[in-house]
C-alpha atoms as a PDB file:
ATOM      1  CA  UNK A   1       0.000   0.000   0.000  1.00  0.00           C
ATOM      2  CA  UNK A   2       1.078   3.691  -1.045  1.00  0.00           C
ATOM      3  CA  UNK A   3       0.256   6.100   2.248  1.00  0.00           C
ATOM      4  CA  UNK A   4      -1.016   9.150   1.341  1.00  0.00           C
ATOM      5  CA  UNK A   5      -1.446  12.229   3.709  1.00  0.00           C
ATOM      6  CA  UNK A   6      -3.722  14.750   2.604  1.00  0.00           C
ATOM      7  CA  UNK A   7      -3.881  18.319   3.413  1.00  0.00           C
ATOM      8  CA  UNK A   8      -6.223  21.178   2.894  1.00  0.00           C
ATOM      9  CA  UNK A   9      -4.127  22.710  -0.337  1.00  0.00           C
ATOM     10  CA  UNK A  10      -2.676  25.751   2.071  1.00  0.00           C
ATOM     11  CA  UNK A  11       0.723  26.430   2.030  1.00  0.00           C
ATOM     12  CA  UNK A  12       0.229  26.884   5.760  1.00  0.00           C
ATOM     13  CA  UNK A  13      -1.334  23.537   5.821  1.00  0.00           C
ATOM     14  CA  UNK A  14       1.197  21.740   4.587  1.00  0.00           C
ATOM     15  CA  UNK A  15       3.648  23.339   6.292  1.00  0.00           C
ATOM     16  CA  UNK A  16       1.879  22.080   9.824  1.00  0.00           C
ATOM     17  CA  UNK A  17       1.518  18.669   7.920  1.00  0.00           C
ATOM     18  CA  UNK A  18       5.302  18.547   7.877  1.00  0.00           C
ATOM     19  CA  UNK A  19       5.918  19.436  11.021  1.00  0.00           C
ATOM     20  CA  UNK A  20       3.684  16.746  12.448  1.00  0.00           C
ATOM     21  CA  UNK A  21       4.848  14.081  10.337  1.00  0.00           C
ATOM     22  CA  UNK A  22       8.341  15.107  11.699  1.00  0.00           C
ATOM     23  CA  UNK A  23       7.519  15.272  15.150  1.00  0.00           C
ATOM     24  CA  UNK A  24       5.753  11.647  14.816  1.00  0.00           C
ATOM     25  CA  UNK A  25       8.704   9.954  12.981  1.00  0.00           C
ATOM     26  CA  UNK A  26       6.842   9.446   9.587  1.00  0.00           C
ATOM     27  CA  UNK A  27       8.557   9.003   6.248  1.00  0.00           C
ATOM     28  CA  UNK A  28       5.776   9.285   4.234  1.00  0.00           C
ATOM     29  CA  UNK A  29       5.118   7.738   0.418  1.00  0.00           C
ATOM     30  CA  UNK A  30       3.165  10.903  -0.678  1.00  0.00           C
ATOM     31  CA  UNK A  31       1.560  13.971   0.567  1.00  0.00           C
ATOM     32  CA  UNK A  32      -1.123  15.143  -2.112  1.00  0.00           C
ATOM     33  CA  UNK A  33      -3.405  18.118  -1.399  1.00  0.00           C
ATOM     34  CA  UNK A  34      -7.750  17.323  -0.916  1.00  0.00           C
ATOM     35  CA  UNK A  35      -7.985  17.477  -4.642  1.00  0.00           C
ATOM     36  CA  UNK A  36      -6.205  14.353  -5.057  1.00  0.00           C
ATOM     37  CA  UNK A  37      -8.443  10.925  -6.337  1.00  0.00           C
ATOM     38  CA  UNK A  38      -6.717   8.133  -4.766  1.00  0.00           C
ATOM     39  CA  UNK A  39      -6.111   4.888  -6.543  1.00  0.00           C
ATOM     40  CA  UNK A  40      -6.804   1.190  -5.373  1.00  0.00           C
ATOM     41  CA  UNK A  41      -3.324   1.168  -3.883  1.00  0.00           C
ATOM     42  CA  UNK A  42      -3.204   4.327  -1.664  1.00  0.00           C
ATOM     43  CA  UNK A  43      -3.797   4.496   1.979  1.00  0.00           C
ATOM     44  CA  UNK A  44      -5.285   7.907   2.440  1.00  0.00           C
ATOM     45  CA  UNK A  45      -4.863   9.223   5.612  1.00  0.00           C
ATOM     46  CA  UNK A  46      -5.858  12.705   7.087  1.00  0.00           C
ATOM     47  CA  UNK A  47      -3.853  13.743  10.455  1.00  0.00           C
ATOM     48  CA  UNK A  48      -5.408  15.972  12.989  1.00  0.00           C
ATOM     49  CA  UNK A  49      -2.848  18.966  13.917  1.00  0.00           C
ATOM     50  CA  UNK A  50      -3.310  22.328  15.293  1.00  0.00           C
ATOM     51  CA  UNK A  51      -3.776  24.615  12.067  1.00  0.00           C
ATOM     52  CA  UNK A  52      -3.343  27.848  14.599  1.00  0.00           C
ATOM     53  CA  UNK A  53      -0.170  27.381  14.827  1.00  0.00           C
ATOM     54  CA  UNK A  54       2.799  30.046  13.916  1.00  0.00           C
ATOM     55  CA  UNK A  55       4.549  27.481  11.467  1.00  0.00           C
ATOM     56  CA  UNK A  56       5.850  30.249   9.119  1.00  0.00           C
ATOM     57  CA  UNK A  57       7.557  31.661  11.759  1.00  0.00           C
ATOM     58  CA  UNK A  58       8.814  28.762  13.042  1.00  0.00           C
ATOM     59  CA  UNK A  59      10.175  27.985   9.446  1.00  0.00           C
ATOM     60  CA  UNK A  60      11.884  31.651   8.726  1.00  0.00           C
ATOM     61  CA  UNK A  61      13.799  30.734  12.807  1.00  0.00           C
ATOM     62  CA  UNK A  62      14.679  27.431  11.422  1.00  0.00           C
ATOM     63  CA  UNK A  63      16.030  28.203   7.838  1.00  0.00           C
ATOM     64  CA  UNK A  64      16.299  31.792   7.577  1.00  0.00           C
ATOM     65  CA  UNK A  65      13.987  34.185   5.294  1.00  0.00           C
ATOM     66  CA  UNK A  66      16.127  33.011   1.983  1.00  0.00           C
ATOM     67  CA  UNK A  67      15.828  29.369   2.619  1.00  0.00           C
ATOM     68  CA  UNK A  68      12.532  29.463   3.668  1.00  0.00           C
ATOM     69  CA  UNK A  69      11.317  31.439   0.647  1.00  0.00           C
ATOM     70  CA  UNK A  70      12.627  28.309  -1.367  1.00  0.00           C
ATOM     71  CA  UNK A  71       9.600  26.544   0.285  1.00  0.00           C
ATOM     72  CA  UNK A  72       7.353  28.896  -0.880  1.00  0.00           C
ATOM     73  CA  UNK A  73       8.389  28.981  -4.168  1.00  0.00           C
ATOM     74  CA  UNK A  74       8.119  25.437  -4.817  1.00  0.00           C
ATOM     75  CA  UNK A  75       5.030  25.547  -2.766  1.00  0.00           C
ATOM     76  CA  UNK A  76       3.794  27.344  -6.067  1.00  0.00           C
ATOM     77  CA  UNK A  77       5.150  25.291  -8.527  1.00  0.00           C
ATOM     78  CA  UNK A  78       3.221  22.232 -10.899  1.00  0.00           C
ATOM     79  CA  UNK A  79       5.930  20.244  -9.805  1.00  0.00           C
ATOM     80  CA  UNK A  80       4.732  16.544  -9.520  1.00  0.00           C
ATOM     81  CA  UNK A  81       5.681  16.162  -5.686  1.00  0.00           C
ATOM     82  CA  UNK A  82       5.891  19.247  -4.812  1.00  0.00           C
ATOM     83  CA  UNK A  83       4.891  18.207  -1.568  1.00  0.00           C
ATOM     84  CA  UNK A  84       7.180  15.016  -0.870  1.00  0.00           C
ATOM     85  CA  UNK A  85      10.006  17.496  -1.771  1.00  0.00           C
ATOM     86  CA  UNK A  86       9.439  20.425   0.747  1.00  0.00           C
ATOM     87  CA  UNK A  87       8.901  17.571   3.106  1.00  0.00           C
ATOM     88  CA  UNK A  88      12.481  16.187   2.243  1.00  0.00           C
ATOM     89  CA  UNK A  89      14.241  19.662   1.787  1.00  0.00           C
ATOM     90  CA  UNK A  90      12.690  20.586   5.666  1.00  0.00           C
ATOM     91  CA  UNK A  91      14.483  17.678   7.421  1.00  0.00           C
ATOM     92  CA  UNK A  92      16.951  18.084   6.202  1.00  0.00           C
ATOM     93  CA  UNK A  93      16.597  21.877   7.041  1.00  0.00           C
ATOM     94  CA  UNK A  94      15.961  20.831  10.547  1.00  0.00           C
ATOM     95  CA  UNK A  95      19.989  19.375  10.759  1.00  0.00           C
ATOM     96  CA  UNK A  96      21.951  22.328   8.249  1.00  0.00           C
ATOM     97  CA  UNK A  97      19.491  25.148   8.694  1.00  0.00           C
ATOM     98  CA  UNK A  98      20.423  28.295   7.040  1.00  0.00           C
ATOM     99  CA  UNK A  99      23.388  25.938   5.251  1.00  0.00           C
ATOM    100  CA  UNK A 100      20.546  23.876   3.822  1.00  0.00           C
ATOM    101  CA  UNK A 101      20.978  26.071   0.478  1.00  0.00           C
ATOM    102  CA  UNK A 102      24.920  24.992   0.272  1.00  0.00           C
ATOM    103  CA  UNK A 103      23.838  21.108   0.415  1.00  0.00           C
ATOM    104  CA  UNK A 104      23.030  20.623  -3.261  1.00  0.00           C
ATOM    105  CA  UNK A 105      24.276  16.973  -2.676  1.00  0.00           C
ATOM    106  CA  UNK A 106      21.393  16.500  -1.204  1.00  0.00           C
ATOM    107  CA  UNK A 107      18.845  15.538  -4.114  1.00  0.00           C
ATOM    108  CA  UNK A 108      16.286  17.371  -2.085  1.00  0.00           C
ATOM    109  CA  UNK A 109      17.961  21.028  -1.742  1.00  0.00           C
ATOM    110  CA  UNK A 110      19.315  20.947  -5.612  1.00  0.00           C
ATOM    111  CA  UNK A 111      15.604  20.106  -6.814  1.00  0.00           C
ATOM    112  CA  UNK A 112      14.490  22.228  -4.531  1.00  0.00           C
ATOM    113  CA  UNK A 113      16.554  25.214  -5.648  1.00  0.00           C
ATOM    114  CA  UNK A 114      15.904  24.363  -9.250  1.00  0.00           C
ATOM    115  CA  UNK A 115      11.905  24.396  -9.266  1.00  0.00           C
ATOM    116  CA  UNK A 116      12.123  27.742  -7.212  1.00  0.00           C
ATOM    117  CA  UNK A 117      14.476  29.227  -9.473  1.00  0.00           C
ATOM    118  CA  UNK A 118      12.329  28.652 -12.273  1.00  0.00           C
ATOM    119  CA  UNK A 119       8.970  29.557 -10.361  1.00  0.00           C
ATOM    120  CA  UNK A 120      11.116  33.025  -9.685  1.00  0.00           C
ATOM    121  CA  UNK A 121      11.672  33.722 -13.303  1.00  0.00           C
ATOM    122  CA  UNK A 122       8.811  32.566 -14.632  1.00  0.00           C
ATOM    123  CA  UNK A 123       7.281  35.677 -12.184  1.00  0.00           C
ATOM    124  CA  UNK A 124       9.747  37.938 -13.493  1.00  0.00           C
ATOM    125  CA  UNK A 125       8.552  37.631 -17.131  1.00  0.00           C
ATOM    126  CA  UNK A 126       5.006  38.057 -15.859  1.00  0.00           C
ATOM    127  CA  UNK A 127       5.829  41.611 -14.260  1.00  0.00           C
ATOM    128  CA  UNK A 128       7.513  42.363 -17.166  1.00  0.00           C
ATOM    129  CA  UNK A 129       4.761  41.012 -20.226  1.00  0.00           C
ATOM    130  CA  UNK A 130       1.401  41.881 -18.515  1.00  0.00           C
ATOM    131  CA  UNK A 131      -0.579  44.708 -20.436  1.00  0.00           C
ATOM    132  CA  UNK A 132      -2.972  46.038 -18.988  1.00  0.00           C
ATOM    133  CA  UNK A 133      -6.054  47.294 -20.882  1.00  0.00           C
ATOM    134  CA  UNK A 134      -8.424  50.286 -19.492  1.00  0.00           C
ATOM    135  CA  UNK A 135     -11.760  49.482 -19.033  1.00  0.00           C
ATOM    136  CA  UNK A 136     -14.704  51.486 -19.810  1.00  0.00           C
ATOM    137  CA  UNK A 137     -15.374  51.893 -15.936  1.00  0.00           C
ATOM    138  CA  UNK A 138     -11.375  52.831 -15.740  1.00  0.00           C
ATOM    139  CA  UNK A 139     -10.533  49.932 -14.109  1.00  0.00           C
ATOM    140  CA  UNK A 140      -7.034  48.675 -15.725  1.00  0.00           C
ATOM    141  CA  UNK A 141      -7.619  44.850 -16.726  1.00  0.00           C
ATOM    142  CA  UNK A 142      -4.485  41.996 -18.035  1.00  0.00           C
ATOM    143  CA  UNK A 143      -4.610  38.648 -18.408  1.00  0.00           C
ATOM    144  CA  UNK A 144      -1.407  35.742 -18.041  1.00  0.00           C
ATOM    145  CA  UNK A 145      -1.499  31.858 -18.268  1.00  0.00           C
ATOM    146  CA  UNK A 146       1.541  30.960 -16.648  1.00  0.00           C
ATOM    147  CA  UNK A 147       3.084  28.157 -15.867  1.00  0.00           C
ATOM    148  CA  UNK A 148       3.205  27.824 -12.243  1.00  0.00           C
ATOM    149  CA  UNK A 149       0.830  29.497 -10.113  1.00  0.00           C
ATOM    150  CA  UNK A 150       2.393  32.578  -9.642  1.00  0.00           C
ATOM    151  CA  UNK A 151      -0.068  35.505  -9.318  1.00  0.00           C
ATOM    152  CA  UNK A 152       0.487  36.532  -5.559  1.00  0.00           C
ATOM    153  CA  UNK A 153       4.187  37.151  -6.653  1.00  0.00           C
ATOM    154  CA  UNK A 154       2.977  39.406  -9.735  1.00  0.00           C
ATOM    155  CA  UNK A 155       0.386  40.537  -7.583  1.00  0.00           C
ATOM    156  CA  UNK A 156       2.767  41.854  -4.985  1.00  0.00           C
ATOM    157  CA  UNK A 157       4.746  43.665  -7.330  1.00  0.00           C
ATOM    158  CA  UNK A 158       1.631  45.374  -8.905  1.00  0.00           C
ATOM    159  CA  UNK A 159       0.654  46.556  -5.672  1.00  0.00           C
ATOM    160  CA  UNK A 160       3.517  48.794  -5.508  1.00  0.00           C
ATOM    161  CA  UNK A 161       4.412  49.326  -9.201  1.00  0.00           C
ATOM    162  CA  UNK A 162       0.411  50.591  -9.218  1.00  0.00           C
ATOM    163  CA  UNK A 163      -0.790  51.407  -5.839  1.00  0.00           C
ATOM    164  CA  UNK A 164      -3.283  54.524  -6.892  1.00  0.00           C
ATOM    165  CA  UNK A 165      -5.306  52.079  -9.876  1.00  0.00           C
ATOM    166  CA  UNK A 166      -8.094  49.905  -9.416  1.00  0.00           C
ATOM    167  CA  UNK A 167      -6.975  46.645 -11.382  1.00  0.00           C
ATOM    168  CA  UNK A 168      -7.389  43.300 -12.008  1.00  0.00           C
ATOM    169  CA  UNK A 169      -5.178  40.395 -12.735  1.00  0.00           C
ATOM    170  CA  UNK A 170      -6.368  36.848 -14.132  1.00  0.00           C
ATOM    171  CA  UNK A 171      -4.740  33.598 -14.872  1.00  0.00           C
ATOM    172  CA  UNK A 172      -6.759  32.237 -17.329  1.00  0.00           C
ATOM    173  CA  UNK A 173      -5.725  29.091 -16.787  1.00  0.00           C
ATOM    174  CA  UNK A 174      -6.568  28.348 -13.250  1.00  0.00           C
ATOM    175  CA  UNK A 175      -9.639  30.556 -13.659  1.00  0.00           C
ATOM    176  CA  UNK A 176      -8.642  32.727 -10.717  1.00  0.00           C
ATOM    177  CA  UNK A 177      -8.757  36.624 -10.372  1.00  0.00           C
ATOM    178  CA  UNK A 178      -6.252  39.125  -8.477  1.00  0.00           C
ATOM    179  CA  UNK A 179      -8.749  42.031  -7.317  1.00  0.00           C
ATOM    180  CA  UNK A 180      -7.144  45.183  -6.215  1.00  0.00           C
ATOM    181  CA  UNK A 181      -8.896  48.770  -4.621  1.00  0.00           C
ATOM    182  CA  UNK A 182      -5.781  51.036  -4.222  1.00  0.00           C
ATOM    183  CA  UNK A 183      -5.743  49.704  -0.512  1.00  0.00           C
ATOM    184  CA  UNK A 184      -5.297  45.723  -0.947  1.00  0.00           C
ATOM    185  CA  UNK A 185      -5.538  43.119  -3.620  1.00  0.00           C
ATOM    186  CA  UNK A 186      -7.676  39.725  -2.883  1.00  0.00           C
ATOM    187  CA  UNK A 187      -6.984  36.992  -5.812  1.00  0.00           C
ATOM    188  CA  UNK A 188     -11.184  34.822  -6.191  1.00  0.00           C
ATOM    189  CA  UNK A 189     -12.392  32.446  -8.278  1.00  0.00           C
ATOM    190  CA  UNK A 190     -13.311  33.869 -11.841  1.00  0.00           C
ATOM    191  CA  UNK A 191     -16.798  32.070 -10.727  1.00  0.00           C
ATOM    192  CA  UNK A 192     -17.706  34.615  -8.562  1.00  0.00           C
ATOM    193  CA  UNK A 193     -16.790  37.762 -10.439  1.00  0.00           C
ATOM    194  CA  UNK A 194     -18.622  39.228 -13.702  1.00  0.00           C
ATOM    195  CA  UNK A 195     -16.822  40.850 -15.812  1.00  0.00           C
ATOM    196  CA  UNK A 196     -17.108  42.506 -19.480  1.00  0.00           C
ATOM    197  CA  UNK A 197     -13.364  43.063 -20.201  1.00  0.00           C
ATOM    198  CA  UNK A 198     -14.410  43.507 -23.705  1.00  0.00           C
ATOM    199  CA  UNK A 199     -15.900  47.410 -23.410  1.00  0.00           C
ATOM    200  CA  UNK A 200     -12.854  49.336 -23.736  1.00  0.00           C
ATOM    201  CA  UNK A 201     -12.301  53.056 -22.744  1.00  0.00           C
ATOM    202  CA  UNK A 202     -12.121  55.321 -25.509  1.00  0.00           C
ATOM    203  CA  UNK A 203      -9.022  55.661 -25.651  1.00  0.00           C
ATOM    204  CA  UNK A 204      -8.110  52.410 -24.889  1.00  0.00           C
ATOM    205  CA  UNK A 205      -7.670  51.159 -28.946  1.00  0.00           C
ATOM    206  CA  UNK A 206      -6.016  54.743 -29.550  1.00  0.00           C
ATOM    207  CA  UNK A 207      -2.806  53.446 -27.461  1.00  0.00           C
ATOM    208  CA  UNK A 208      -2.834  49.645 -28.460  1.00  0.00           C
ATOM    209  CA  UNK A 209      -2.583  51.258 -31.995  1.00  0.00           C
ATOM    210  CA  UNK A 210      -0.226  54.075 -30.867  1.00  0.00           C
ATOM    211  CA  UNK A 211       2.203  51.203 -29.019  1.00  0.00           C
ATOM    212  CA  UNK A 212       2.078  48.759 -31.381  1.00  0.00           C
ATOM    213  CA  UNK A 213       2.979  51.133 -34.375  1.00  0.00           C
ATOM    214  CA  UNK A 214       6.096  52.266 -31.960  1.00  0.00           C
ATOM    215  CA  UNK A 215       7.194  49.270 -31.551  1.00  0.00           C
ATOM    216  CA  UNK A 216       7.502  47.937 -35.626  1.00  0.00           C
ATOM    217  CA  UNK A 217       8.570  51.474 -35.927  1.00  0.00           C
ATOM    218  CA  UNK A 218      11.954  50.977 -33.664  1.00  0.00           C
ATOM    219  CA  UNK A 219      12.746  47.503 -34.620  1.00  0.00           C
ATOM    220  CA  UNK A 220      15.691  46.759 -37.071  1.00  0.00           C
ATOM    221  CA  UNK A 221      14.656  44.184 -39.513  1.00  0.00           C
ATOM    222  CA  UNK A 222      17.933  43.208 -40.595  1.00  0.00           C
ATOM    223  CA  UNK A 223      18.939  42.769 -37.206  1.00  0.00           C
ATOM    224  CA  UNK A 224      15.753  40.678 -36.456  1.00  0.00           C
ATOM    225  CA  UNK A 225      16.461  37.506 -34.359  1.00  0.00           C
ATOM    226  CA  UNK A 226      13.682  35.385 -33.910  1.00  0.00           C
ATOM    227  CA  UNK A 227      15.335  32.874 -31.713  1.00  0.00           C
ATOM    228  CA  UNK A 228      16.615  35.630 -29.456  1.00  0.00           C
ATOM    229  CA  UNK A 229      13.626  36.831 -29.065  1.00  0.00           C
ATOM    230  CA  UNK A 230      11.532  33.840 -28.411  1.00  0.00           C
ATOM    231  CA  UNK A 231      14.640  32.765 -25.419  1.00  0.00           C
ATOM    232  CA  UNK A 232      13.742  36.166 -23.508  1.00  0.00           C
ATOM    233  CA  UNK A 233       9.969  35.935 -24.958  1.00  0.00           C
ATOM    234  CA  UNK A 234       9.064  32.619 -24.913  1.00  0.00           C
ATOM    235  CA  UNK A 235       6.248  32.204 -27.655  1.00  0.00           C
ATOM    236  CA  UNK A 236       3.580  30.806 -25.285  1.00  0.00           C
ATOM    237  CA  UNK A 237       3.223  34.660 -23.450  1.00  0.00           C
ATOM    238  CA  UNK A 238       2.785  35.919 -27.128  1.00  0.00           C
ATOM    239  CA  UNK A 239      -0.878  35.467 -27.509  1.00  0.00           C
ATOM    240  CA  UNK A 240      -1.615  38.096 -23.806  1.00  0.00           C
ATOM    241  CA  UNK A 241       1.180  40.738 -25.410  1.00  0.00           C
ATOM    242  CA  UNK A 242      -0.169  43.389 -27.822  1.00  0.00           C
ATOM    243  CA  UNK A 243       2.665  44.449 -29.896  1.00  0.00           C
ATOM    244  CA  UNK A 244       3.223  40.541 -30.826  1.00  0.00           C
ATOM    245  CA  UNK A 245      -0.502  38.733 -31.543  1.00  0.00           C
ATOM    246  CA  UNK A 246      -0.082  39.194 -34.435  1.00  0.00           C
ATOM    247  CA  UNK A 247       2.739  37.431 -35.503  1.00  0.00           C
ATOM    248  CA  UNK A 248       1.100  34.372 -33.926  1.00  0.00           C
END
């Protein structure tokens, strides 16, 4: 039989899932979140722990804000085990602590550091590709379909890039919306939220016309790289960026 714990699909929740798996002595074969359809084979089991508890804090004492961080990144990753692996890279976290980044040895830390470092960039291009479109009720509007699920990272950054716009972010393929009223942003279910992203403001078309005629206007075309391009660009962004849709 495969053992299976099961948590509630928090990062806070697995992090206290850890910890009590730890504290019992359990190596366990998998740890899956309560979206996850067993087979014949798997013992599912769901531990009772205290889900009040300060376990981020406990983490940043343990590791240190950088190594910690790692956690969260992966946390947001589509890696397959995910969850196995933060269990892994945490003890042995518990024996190096803030030296747990130096141990890429360990198959754990240099996963670990290679699924975060690509959950990091990945956010990077998304601050850097999102266009935003005004709305007729002013309200600036993009849309992404990233990889990994990182919209609280692109989030974050538009909360300070933007502070004094209403906007809205949405990940079109996890069908989930960023929501933020120049005081906080709140990321919802798509489910919950109308919207008519297709009425413009009037000058909305003006500068997608405007921007995209600037931008064949300063390229080179016999200095035109396409592979270049597509390594900083990666074609699958193309289709949310308005000065390339139509090269798809």
């Amino acid at each position: 039989m495969n053992t299976v714990y099961i948590y509630d699909g928090s990062f806070l929740s697995l992090l206290n899932l850890i910890f009590e798996l730890i504290r019992n002595n359990i190596r366990p074969d998998n740890i899956k979140n309560e979206l996850y359809f067993p087979s014949l084979l798997d013992d599912v089991i769901n531990l009772d722990f205290d889900s009040s508890k300060d376990v981020w804090n406990k983490v940043l004492q343990i590791l240190g804000e950088y190594a910690a961080n790692i956690m969260y990144y992966v946390f947001l990753s589509e890696e397959n085990n995910k969850e196995l692996l933060l269990y892994y890279y945490f003890l042995n976290g518990l024996k190096y602590r803030k030296n747990i980044v130096f141990r890429r040895d360990k198959r754990c830390v240099s996963e670990a550091l290679r699924v975060s470092s690509y959950v990091v960039h990945e956010s990077h291009k998304m601050k850097g590709f999102l266009r935003f479109k005004e709305l007729e009720n002013k309200v600036l509007y993009a849309e992404m379909e990233p990889t990994n699920d990182v919209i609280l990272l692109v989030s974050e950054h538009f909360r300070k890039r933007l502070k004094n716009e209403y906007w809205i972010i949405k990940d079109v393929g996890r069908g989930i919306l960023s929501v933020y009223d120049k005081k906080k942003y709140v990321v919802v279910l798509e489910d919950y939220f109308v919207l008519q992203t297709e009425n413009v403001s009037e000058s909305e078309q003006d500068i997608e016309n405007l921007w995209k005629v600037f931008y064949k206007t300063i390229g080179i075309k016999e200095r035109k790289n396409d592979r270049c391009r597509r390594n900083f660009m990666p074609k699958k962004y193309w289709k949310y960026i308005i000065e390339v849709q139509e090269e798809l």
